[in-house]
PDB file of N, CA and C in Angstrom:
ATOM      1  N   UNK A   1     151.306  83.536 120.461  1.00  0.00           N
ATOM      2  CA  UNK A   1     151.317  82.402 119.550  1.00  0.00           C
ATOM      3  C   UNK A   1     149.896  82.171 119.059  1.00  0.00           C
ATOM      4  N   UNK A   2     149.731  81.941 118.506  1.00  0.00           N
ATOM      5  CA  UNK A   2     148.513  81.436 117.702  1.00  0.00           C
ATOM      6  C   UNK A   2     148.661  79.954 116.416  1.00  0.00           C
ATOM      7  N   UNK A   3     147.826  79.167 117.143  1.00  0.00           N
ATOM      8  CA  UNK A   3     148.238  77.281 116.938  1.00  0.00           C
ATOM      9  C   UNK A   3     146.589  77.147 115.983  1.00  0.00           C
ATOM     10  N   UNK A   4     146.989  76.189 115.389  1.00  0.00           N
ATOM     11  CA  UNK A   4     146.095  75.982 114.356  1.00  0.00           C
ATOM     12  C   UNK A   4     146.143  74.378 114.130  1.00  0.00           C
ATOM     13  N   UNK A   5     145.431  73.727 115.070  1.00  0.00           N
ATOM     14  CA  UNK A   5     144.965  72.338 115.039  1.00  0.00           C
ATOM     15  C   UNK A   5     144.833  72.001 113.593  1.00  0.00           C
ATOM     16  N   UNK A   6     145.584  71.066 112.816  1.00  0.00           N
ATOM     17  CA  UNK A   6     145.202  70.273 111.815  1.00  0.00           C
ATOM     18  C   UNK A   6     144.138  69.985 111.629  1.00  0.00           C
ATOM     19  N   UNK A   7     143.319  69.366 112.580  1.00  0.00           N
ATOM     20  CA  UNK A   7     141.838  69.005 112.523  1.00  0.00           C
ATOM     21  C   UNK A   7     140.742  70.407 112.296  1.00  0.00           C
ATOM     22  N   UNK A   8     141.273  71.196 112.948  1.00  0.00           N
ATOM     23  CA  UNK A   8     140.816  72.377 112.827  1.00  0.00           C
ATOM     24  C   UNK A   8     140.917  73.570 111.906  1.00  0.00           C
ATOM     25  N   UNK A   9     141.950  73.291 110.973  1.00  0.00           N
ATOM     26  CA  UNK A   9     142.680  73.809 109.806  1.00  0.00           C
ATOM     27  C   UNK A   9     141.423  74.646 108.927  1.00  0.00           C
ATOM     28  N   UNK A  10     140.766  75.264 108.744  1.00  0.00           N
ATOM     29  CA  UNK A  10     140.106  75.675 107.293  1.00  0.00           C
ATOM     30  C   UNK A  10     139.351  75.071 106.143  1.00  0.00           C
ATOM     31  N   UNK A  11     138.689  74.259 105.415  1.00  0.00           N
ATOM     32  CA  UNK A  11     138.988  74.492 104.310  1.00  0.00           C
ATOM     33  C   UNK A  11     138.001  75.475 103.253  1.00  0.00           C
ATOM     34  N   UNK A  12     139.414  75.528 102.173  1.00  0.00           N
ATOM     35  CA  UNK A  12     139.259  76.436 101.318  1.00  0.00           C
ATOM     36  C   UNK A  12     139.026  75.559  99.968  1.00  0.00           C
ATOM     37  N   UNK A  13     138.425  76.274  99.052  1.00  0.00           N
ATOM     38  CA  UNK A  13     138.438  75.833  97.704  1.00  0.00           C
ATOM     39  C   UNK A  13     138.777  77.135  96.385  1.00  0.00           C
ATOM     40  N   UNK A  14     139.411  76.566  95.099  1.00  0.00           N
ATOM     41  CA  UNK A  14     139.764  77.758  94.564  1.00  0.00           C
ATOM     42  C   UNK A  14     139.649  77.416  92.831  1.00  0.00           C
ATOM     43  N   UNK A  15     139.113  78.374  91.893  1.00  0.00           N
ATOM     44  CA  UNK A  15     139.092  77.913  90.954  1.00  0.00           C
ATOM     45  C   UNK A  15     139.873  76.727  90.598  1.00  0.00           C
ATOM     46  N   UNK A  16     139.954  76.218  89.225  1.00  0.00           N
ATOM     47  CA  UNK A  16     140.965  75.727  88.169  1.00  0.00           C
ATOM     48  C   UNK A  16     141.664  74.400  89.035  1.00  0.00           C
ATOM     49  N   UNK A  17     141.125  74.375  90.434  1.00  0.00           N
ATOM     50  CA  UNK A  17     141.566  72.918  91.406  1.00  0.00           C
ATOM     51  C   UNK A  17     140.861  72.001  91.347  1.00  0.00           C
ATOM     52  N   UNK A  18     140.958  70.640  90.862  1.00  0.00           N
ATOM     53  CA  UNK A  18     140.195  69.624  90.796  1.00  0.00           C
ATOM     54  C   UNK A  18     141.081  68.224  91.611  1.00  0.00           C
ATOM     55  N   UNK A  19     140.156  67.370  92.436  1.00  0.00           N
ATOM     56  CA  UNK A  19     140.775  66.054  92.728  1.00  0.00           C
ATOM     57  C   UNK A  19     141.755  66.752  94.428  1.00  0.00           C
ATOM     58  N   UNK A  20     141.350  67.988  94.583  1.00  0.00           N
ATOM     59  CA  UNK A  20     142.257  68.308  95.896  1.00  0.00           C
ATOM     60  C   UNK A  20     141.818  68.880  97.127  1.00  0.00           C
ATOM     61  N   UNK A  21     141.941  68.553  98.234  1.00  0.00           N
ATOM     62  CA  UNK A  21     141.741  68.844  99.716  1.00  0.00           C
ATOM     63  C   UNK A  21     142.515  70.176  99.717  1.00  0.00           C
ATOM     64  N   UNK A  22     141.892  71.484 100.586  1.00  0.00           N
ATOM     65  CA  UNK A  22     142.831  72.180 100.429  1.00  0.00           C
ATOM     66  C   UNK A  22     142.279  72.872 101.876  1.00  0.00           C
ATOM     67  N   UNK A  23     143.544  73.280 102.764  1.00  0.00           N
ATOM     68  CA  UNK A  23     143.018  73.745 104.211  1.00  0.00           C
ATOM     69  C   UNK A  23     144.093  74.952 104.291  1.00  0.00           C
ATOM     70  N   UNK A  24     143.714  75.778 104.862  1.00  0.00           N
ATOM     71  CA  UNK A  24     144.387  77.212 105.551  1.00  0.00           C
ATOM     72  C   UNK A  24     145.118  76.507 106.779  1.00  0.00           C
ATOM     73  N   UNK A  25     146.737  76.636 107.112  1.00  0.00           N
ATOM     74  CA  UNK A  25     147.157  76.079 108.086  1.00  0.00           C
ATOM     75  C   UNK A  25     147.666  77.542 108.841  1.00  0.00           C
ATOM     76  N   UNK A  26     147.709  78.741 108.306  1.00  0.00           N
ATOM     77  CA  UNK A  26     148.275  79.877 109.020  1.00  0.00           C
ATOM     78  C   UNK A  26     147.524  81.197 107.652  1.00  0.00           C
ATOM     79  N   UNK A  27     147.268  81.746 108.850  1.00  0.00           N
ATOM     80  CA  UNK A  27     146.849  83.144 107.555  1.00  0.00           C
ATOM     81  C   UNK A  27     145.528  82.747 107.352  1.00  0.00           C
ATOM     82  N   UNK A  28     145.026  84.313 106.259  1.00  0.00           N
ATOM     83  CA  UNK A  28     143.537  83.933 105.691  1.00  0.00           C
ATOM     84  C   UNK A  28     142.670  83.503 106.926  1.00  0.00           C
ATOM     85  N   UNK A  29     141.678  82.614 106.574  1.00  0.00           N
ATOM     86  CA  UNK A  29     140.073  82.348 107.361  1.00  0.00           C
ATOM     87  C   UNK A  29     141.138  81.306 108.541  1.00  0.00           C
ATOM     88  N   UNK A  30     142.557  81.298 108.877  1.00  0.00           N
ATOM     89  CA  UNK A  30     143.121  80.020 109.775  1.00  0.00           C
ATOM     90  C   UNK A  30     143.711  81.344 111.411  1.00  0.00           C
ATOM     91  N   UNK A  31     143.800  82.521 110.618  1.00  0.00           N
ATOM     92  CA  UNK A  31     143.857  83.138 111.823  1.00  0.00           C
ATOM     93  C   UNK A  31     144.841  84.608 110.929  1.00  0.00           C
ATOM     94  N   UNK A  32     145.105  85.353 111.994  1.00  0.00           N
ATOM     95  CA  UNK A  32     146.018  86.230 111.949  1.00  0.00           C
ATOM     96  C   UNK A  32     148.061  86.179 110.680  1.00  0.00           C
ATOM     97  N   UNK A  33     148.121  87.182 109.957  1.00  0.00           N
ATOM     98  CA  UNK A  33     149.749  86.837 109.141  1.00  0.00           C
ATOM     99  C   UNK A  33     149.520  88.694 108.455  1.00  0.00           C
ATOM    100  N   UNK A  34     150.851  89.078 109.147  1.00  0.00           N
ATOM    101  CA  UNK A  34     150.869  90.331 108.135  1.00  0.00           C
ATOM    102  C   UNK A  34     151.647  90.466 107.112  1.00  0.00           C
ATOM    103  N   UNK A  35     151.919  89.125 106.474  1.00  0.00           N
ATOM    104  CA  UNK A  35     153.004  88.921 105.118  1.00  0.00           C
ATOM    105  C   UNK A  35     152.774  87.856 104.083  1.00  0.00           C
ATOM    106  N   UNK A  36     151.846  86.348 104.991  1.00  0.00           N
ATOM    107  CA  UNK A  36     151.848  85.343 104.242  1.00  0.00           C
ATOM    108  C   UNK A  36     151.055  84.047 104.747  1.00  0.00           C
ATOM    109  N   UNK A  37     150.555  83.619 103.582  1.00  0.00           N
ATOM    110  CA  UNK A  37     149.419  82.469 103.991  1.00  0.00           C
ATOM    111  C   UNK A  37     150.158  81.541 103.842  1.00  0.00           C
ATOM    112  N   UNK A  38     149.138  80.274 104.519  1.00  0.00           N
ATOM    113  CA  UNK A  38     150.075  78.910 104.123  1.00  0.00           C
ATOM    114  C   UNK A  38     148.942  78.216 104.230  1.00  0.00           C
ATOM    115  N   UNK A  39     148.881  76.798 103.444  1.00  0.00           N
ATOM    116  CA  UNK A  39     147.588  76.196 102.825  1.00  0.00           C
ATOM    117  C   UNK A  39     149.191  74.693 102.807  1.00  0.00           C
ATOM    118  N   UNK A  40     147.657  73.608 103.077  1.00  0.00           N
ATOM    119  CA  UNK A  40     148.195  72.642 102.372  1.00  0.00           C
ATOM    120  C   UNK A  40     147.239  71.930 101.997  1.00  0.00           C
ATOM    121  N   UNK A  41     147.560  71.098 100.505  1.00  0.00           N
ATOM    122  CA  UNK A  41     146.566  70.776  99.822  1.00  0.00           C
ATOM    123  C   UNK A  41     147.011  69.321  99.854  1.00  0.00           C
ATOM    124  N   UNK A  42     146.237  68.079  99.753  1.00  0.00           N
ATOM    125  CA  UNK A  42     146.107  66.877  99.324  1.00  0.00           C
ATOM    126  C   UNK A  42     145.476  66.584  97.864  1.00  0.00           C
ATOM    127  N   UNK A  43     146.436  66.065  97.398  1.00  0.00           N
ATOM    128  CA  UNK A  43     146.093  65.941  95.739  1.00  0.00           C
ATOM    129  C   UNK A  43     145.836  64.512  95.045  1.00  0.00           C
ATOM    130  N   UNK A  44     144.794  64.262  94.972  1.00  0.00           N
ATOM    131  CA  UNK A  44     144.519  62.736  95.034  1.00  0.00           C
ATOM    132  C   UNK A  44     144.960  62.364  93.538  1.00  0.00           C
ATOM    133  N   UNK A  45     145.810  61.272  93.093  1.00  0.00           N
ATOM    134  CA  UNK A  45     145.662  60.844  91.548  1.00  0.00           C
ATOM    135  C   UNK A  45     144.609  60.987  90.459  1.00  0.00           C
ATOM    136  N   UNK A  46     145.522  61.834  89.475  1.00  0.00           N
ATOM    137  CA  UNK A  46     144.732  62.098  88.892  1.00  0.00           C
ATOM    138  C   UNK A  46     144.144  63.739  88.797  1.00  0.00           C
ATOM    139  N   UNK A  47     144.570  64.390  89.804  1.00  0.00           N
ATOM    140  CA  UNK A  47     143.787  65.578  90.291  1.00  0.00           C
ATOM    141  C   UNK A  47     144.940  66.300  90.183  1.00  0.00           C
ATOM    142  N   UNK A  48     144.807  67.878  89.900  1.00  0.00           N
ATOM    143  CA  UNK A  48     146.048  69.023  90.269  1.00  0.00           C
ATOM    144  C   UNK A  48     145.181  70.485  89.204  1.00  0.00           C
ATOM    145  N   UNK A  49     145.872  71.281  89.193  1.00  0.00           N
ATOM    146  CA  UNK A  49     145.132  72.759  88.612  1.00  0.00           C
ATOM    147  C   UNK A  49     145.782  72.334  87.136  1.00  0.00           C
ATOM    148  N   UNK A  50     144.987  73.788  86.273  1.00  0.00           N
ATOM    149  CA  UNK A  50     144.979  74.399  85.435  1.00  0.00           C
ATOM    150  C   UNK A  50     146.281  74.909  85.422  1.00  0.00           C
ATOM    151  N   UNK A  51     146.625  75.441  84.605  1.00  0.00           N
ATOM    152  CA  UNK A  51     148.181  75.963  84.251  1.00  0.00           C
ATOM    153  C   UNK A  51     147.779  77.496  84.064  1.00  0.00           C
ATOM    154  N   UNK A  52     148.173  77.919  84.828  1.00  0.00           N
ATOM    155  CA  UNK A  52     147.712  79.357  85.155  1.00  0.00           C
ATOM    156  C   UNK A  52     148.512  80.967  85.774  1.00  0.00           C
ATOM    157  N   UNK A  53     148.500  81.798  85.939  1.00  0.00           N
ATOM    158  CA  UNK A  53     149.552  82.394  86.273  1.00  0.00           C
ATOM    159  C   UNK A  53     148.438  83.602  87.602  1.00  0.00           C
ATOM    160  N   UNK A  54     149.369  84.032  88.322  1.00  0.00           N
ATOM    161  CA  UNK A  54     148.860  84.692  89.271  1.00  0.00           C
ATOM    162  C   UNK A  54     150.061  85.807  89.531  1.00  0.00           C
ATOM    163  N   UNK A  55     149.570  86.869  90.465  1.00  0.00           N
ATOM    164  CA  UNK A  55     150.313  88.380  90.279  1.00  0.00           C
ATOM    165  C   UNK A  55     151.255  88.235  91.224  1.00  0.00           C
ATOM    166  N   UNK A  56     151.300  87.017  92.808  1.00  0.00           N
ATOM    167  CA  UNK A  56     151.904  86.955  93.619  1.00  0.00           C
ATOM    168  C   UNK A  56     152.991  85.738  93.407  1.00  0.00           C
ATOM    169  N   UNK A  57     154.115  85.916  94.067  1.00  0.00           N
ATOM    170  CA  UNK A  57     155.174  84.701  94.000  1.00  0.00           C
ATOM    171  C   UNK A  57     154.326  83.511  95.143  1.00  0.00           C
ATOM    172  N   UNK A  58     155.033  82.404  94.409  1.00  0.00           N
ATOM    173  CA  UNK A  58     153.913  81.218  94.942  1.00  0.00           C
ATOM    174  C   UNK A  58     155.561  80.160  95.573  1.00  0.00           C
ATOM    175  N   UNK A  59     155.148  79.561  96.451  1.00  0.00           N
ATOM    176  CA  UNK A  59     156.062  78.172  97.139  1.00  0.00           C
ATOM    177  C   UNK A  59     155.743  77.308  97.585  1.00  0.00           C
ATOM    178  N   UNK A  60     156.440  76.399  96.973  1.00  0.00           N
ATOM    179  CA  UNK A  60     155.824  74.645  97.248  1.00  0.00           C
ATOM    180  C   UNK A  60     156.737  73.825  97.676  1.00  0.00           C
ATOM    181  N   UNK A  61     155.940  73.052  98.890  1.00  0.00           N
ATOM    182  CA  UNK A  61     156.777  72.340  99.399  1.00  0.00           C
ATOM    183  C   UNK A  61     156.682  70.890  98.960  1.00  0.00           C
ATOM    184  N   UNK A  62     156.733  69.708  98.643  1.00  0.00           N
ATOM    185  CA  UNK A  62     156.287  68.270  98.749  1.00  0.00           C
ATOM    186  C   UNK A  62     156.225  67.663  99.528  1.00  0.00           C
ATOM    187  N   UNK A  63     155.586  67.514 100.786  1.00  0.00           N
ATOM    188  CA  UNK A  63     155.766  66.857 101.712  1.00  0.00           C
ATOM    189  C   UNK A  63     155.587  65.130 101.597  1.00  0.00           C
ATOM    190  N   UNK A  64     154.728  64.755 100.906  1.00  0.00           N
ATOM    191  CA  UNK A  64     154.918  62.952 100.527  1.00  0.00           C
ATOM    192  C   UNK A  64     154.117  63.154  99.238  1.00  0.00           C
ATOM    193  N   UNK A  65     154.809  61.723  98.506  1.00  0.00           N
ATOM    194  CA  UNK A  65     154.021  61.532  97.302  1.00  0.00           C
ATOM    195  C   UNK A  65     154.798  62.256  96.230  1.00  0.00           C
ATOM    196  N   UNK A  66     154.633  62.178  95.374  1.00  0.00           N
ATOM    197  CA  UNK A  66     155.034  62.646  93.985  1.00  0.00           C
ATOM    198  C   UNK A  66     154.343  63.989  93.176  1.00  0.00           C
ATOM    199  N   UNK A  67     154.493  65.009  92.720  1.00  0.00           N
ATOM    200  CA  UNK A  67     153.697  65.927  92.191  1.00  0.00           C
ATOM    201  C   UNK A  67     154.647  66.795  91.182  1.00  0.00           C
ATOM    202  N   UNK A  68     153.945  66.340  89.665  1.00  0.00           N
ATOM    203  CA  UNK A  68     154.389  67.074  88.502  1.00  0.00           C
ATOM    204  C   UNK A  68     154.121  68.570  88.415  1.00  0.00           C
ATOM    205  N   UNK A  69     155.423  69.666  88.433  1.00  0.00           N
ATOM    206  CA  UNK A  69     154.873  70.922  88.375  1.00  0.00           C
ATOM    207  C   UNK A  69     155.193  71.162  87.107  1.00  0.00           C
ATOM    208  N   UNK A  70     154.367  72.225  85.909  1.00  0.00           N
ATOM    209  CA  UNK A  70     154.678  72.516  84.832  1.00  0.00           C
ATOM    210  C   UNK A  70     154.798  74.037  85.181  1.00  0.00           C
ATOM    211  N   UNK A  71     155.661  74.866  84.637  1.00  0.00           N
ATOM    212  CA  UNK A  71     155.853  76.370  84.586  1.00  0.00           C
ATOM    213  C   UNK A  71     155.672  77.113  83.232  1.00  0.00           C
ATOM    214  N   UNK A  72     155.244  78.203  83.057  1.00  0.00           N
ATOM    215  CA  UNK A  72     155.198  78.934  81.198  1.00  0.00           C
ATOM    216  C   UNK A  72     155.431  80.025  81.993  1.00  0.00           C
ATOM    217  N   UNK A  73     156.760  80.665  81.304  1.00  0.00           N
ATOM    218  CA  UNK A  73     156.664  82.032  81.343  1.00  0.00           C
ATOM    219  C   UNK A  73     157.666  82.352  80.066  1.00  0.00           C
ATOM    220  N   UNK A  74     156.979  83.527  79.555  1.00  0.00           N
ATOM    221  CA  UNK A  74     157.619  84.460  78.592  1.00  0.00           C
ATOM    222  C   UNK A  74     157.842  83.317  76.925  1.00  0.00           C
ATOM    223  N   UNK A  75     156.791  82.042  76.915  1.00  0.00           N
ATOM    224  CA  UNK A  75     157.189  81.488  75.494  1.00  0.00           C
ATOM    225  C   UNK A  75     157.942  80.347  76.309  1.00  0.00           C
ATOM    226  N   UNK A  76     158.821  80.029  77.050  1.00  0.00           N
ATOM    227  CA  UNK A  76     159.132  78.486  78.139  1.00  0.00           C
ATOM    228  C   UNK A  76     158.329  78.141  79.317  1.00  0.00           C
ATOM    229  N   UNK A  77     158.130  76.901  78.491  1.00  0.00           N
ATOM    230  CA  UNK A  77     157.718  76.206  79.546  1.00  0.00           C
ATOM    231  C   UNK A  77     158.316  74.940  80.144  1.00  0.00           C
ATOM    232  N   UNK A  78     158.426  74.453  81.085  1.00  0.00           N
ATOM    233  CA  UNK A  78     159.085  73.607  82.201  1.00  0.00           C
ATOM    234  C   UNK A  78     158.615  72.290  83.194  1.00  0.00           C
ATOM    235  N   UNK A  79     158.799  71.252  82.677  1.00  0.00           N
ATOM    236  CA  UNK A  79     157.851  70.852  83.415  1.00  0.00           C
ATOM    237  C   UNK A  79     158.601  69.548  84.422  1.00  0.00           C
ATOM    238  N   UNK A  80     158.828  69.745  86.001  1.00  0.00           N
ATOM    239  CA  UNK A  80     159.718  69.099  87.114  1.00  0.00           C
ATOM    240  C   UNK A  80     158.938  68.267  87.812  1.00  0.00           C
ATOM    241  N   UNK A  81     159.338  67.058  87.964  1.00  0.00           N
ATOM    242  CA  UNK A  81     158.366  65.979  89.343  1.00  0.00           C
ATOM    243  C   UNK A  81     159.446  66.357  90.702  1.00  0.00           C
ATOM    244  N   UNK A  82     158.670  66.634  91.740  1.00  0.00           N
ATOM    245  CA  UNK A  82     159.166  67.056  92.780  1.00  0.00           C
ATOM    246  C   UNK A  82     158.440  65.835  93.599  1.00  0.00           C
ATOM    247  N   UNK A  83     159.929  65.628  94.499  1.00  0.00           N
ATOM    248  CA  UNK A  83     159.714  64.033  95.520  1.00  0.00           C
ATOM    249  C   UNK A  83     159.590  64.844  96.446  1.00  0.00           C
ATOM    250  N   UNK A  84     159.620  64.125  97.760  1.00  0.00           N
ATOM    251  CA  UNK A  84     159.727  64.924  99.291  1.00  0.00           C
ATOM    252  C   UNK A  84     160.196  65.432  99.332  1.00  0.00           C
ATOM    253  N   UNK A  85     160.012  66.874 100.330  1.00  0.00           N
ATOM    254  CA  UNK A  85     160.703  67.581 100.461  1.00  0.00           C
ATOM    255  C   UNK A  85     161.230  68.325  99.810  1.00  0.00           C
ATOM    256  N   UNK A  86     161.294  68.188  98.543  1.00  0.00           N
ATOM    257  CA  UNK A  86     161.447  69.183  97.445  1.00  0.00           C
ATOM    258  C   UNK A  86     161.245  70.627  96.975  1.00  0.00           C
ATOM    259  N   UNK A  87     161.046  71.430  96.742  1.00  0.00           N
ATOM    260  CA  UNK A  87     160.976  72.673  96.967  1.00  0.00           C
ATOM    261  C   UNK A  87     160.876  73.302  95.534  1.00  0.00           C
ATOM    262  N   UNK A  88     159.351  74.607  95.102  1.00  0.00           N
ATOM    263  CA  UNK A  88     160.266  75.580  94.161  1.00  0.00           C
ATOM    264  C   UNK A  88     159.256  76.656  94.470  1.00  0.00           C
ATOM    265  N   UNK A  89     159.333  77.671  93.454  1.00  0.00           N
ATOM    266  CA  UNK A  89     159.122  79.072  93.759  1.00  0.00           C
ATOM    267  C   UNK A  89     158.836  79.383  91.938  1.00  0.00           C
ATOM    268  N   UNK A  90     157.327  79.805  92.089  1.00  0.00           N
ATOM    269  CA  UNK A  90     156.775  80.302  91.212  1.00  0.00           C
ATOM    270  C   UNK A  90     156.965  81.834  90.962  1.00  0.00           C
ATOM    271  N   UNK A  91     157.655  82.415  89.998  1.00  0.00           N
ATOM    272  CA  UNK A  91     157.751  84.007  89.841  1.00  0.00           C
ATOM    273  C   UNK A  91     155.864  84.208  89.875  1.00  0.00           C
ATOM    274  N   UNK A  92     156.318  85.764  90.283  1.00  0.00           N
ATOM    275  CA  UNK A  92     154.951  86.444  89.844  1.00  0.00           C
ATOM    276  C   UNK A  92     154.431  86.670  87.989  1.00  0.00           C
ATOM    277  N   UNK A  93     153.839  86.571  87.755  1.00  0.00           N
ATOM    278  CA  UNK A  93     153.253  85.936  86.385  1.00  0.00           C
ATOM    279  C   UNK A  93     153.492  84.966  85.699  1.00  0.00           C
ATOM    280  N   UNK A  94     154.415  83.837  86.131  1.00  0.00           N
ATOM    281  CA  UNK A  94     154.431  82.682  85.753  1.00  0.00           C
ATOM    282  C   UNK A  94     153.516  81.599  86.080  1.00  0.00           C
ATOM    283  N   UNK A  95     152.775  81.408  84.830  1.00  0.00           N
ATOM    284  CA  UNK A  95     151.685  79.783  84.893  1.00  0.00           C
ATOM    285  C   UNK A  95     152.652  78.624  85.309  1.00  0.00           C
ATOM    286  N   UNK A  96     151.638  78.318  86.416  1.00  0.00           N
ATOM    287  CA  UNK A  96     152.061  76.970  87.313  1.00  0.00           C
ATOM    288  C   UNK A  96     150.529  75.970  86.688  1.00  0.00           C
ATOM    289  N   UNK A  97     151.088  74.865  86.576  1.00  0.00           N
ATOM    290  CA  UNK A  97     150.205  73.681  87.033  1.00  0.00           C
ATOM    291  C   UNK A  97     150.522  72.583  87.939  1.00  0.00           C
ATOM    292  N   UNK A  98     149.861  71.594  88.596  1.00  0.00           N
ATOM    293  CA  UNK A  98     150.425  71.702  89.499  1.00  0.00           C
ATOM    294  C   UNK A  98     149.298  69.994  89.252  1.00  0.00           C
ATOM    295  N   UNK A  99     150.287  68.703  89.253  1.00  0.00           N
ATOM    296  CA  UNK A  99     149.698  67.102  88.307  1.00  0.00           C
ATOM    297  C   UNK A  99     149.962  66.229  89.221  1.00  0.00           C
ATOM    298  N   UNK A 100     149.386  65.152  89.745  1.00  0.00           N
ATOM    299  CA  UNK A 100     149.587  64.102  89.897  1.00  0.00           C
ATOM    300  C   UNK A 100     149.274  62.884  89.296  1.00  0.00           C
ATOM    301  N   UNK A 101     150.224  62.556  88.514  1.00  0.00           N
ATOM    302  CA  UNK A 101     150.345  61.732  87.615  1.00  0.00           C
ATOM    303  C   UNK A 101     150.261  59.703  88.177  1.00  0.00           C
ATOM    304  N   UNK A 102     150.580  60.024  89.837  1.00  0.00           N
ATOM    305  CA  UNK A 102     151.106  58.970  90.360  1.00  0.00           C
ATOM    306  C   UNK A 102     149.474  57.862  90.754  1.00  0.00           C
ATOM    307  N   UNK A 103     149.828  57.032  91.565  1.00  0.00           N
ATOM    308  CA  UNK A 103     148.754  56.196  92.226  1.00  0.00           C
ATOM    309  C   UNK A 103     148.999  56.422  93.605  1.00  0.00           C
ATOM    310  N   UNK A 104     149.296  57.275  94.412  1.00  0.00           N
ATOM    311  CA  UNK A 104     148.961  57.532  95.999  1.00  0.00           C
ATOM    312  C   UNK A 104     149.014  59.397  95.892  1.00  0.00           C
ATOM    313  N   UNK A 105     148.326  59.766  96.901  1.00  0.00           N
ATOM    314  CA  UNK A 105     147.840  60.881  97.454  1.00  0.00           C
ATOM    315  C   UNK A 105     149.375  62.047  97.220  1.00  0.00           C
ATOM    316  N   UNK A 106     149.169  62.856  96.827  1.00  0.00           N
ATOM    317  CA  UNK A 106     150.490  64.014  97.149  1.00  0.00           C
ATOM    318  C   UNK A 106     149.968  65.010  98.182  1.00  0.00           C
ATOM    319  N   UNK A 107     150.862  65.346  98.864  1.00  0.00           N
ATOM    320  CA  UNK A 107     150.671  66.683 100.175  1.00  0.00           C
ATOM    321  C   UNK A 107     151.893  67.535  99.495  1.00  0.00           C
ATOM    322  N   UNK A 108     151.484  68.824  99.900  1.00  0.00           N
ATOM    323  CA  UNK A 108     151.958  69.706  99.608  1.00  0.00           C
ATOM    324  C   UNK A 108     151.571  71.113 100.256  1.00  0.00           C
ATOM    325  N   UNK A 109     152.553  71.713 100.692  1.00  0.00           N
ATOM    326  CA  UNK A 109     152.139  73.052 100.949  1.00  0.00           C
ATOM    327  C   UNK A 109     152.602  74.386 100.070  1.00  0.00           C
ATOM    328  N   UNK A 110     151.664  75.199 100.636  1.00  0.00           N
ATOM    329  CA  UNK A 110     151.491  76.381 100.078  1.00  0.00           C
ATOM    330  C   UNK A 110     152.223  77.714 100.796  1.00  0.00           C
ATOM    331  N   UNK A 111     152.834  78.666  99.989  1.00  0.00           N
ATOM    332  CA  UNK A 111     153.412  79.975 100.857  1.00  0.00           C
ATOM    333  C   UNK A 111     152.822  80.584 100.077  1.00  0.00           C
ATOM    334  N   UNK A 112     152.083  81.579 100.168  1.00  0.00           N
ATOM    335  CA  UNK A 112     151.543  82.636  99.176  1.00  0.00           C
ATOM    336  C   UNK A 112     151.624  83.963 100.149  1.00  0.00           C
ATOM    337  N   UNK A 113     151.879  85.288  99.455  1.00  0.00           N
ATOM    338  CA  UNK A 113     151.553  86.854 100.365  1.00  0.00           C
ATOM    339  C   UNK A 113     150.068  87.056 100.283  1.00  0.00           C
ATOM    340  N   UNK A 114     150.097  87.845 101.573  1.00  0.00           N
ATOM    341  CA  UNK A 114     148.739  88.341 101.613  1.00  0.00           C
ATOM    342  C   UNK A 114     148.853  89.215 100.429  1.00  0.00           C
ATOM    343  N   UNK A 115     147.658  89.244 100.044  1.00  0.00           N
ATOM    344  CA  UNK A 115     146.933  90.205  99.083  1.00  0.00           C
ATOM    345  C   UNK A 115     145.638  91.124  99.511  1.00  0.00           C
TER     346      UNK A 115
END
């Protein structure tokens, strides 16, 4: 097993992210994964990325708070508020942005593959 204290979590920072806490909770600089990282970010009002696209499939969880995701792929674009618990899955080359539009903090995690 290999445990990864919250307090002890990582953090990371990454282009095109503004207004957000972002920590390695498994994988990457948080320890050992031969398939997949996991990150969770705190997204303060006001704060979220660039609308952007990346080569790997991406997954989001909502854990509290409110967070506007916008999607573009192929000429559509999409844009969903995800409550708790909520869930979606970014294709590989589809631009995600990723908004908090609200007045309290959003959490959210991250599934991404190693690369």
């Amino acid at each position: 097993m290999h445990l990864v204290r919250q307090s002890q979590a990582p953090v990371y920072t990454a282009p095109g992210h503004a207004g957000m806490t972002m920590h390695y909770l498994q994988g990457r600089d948080a320890g050992p994964s031969g398939s997949v990282w996991i990150g969770r970010s705190v997204i303060a009002p006001g704060g979220g990325t660039t609308l952007v696209a990346s080569g790997v499939e991406k997954f989001y969880v909502l854990i509290e708070g409110r967070l506007e995701v916008t999607s573009a792929l192929e000429g559509r674009q999409q844009t969903e508020t995800l409550l708790p618990m909520d869930s979606c899955r970014i294709a590989p080359g589809e631009a995600r942005q990723l908004s908090n539009r609200g007045t309290e903090p959003a959490t959210v995690l991250l599934i991404m593959p190693i690369t």
